[in-house]
N, C-alpha and C. Protein backbone atom coordinates (compact mmCIF):
# COMPACT_ATOMS: atom_id res chain seq x y z
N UNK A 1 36.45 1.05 -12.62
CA UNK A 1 37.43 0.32 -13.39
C UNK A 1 37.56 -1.10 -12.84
N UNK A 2 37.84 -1.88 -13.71
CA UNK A 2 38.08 -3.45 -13.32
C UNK A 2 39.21 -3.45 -13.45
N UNK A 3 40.17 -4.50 -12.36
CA UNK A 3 41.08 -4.90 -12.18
C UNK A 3 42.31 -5.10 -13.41
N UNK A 4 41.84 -5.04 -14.64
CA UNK A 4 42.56 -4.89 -15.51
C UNK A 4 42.43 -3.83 -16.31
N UNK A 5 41.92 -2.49 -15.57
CA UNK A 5 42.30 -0.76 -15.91
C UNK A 5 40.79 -0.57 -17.16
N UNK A 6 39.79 -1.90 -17.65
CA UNK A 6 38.83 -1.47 -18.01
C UNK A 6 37.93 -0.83 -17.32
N UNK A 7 37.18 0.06 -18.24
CA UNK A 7 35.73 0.69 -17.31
C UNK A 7 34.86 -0.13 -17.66
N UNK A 8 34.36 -0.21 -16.11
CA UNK A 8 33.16 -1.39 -15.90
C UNK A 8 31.37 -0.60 -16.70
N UNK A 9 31.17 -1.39 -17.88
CA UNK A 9 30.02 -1.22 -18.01
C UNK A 9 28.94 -0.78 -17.25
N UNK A 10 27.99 0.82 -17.81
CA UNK A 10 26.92 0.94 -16.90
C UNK A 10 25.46 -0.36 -16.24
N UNK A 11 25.36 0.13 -15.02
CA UNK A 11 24.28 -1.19 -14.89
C UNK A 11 23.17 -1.09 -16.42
N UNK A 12 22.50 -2.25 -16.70
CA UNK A 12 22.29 -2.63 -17.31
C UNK A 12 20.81 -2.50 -17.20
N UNK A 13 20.44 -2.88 -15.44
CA UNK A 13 19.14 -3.28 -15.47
C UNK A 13 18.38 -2.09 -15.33
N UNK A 14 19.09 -0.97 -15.26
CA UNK A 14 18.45 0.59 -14.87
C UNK A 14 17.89 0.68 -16.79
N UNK A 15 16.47 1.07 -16.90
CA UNK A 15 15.91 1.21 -18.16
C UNK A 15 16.55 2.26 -18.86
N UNK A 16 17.10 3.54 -17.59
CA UNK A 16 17.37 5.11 -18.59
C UNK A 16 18.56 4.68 -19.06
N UNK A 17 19.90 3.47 -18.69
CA UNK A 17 20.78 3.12 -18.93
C UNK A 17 20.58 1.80 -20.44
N UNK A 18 19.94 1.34 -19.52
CA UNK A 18 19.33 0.09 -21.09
C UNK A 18 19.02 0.45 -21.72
N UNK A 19 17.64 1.46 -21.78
CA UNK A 19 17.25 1.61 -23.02
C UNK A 19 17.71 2.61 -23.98
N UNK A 20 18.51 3.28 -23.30
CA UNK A 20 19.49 4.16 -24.13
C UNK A 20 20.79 3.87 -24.84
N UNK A 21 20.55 4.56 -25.80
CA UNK A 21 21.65 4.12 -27.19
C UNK A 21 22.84 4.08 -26.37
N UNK A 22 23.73 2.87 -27.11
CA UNK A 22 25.17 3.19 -26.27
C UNK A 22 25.96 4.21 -26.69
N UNK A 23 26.85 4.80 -26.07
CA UNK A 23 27.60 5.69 -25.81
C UNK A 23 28.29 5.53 -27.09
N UNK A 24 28.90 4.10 -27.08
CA UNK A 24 30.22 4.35 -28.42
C UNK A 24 29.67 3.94 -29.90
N UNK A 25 27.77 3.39 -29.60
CA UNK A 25 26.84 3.16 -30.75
C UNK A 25 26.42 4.30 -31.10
N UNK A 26 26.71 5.51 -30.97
CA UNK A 26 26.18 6.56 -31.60
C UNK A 26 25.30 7.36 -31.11
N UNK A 27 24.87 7.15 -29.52
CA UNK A 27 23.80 8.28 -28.85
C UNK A 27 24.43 8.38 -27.93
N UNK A 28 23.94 9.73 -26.86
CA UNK A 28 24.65 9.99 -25.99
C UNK A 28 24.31 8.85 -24.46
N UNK A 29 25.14 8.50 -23.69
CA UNK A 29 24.65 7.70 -22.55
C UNK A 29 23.82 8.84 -21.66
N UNK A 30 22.95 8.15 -20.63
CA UNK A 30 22.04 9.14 -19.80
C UNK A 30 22.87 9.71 -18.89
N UNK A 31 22.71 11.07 -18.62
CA UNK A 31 23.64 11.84 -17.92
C UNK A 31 23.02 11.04 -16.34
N UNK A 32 23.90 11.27 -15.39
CA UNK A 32 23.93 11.26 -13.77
C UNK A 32 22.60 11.68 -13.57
N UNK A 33 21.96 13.06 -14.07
CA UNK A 33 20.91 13.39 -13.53
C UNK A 33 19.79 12.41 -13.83
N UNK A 34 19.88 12.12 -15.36
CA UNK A 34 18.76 11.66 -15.66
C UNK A 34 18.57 10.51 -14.97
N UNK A 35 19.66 9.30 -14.72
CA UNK A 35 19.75 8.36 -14.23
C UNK A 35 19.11 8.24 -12.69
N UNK A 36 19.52 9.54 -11.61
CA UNK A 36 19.24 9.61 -10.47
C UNK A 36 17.59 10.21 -10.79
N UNK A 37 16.88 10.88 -11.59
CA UNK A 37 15.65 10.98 -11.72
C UNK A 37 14.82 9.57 -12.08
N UNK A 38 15.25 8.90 -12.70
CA UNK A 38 14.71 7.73 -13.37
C UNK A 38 14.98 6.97 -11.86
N UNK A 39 16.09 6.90 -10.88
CA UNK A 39 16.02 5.81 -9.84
C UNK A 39 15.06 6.39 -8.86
N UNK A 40 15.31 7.68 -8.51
CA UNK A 40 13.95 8.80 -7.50
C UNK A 40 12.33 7.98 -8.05
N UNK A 41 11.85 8.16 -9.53
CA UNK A 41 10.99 8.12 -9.87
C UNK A 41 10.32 6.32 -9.87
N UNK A 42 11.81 5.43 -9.63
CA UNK A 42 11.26 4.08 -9.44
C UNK A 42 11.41 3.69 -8.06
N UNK A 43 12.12 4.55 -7.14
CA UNK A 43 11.74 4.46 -5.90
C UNK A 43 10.07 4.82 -5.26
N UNK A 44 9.99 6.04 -5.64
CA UNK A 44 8.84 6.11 -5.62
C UNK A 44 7.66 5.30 -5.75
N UNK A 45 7.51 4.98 -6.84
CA UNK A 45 6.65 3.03 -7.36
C UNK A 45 6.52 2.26 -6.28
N UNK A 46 7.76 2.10 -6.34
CA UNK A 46 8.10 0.89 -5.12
C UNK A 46 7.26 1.39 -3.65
N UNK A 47 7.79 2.57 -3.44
CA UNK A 47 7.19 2.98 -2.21
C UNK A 47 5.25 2.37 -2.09
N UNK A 48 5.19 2.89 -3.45
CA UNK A 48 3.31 2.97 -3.47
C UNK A 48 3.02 1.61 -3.52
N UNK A 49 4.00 0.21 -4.34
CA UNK A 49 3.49 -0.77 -4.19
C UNK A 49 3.37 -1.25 -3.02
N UNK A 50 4.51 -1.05 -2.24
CA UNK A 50 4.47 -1.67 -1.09
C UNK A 50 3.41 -1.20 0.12
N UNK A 51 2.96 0.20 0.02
CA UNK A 51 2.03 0.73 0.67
C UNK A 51 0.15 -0.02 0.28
N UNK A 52 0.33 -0.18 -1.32
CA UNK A 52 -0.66 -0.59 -1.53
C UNK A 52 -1.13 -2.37 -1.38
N UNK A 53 0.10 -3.02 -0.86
CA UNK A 53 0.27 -4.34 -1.06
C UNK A 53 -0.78 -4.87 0.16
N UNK A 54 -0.96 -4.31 1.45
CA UNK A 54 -1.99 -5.05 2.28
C UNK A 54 -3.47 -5.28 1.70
N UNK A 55 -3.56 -3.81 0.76
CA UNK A 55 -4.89 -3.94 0.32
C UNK A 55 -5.19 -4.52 -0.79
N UNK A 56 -4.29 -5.06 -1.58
CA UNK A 56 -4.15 -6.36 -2.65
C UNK A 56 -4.62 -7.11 -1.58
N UNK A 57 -3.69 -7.52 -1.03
CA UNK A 57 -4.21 -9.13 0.09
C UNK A 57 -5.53 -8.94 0.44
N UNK A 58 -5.94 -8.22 0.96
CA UNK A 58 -7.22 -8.01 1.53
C UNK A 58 -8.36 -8.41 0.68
N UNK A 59 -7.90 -8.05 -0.80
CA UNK A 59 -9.20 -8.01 -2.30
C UNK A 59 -8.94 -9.59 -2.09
N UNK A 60 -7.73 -9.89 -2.09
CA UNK A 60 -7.27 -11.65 -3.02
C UNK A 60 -8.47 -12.46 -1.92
N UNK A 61 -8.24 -12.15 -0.27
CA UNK A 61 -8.33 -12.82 0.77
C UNK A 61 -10.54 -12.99 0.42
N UNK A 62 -10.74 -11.77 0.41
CA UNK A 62 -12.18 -11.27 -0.31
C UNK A 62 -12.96 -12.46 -1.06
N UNK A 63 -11.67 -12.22 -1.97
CA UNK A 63 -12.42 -13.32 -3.87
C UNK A 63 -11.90 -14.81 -3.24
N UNK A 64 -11.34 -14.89 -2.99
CA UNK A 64 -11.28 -16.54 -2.39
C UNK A 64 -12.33 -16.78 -0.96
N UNK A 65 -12.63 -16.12 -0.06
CA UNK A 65 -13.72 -16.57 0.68
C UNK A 65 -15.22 -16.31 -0.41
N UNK A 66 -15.79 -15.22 -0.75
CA UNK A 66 -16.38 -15.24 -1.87
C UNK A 66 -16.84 -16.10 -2.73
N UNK A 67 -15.52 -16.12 -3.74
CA UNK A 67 -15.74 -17.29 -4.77
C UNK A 67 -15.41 -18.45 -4.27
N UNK A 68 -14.65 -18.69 -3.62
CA UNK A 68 -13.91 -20.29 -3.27
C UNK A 68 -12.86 -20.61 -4.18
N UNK A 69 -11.88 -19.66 -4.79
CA UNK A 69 -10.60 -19.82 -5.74
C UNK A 69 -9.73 -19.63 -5.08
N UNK A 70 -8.89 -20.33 -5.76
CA UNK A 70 -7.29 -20.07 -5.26
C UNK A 70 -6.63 -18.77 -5.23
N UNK A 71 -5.58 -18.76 -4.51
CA UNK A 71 -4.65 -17.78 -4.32
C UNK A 71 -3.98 -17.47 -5.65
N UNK A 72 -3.95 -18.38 -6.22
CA UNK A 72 -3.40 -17.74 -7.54
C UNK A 72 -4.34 -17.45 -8.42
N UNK A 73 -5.97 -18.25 -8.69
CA UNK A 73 -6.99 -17.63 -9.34
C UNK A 73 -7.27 -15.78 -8.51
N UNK A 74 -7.42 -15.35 -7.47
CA UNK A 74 -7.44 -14.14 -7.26
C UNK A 74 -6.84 -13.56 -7.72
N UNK A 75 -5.45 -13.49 -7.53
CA UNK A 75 -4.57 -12.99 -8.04
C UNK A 75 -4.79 -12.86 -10.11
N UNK A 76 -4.91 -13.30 -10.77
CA UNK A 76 -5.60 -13.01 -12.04
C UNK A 76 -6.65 -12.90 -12.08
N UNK A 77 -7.57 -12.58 -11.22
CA UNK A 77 -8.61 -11.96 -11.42
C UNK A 77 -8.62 -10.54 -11.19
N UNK A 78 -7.49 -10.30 -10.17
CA UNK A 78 -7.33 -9.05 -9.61
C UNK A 78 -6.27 -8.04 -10.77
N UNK A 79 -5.33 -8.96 -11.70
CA UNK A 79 -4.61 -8.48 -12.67
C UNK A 79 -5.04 -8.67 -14.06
């Protein structure tokens, strides 16, 4: 609740919360579970990007001795 006895809008930037119909628009909002599955399942992500992130550098570090491109040409070559 906000200081003037409203309920504070769900976060926004959570997708199972965004992309779901609003509550008083006519669909149901995402229950607790689904919400805490959807944050488990983008923790997860995160985990793997960050695990996989040395070996990005490593490819980028690769194509720029290699080719002789920039840090940001690797990087779109690699995406």
């Amino acid at each position: 609740m906000t200081s003037s006895g409203q309920a504070r809008p769900a976060c926004r930037c959570n997708p199972a919360v965004r992309d779901a119909p609003q509550h008083a628009g006519g669909g149901p909002a995402p229950s607790d579970a689904e919400q805490i599955a959807w944050l488990r399942k983008e923790n997860e992500q995160l985990k793997q990007a960050i695990d996989s992130r040395p070996w990005i550098d490593m490819a980028r570090g690769i194509l720029i001795a290699q080719l002789g491109c920039s840090a940001e040409q690797s990087w779109e070559i690699l995406v």
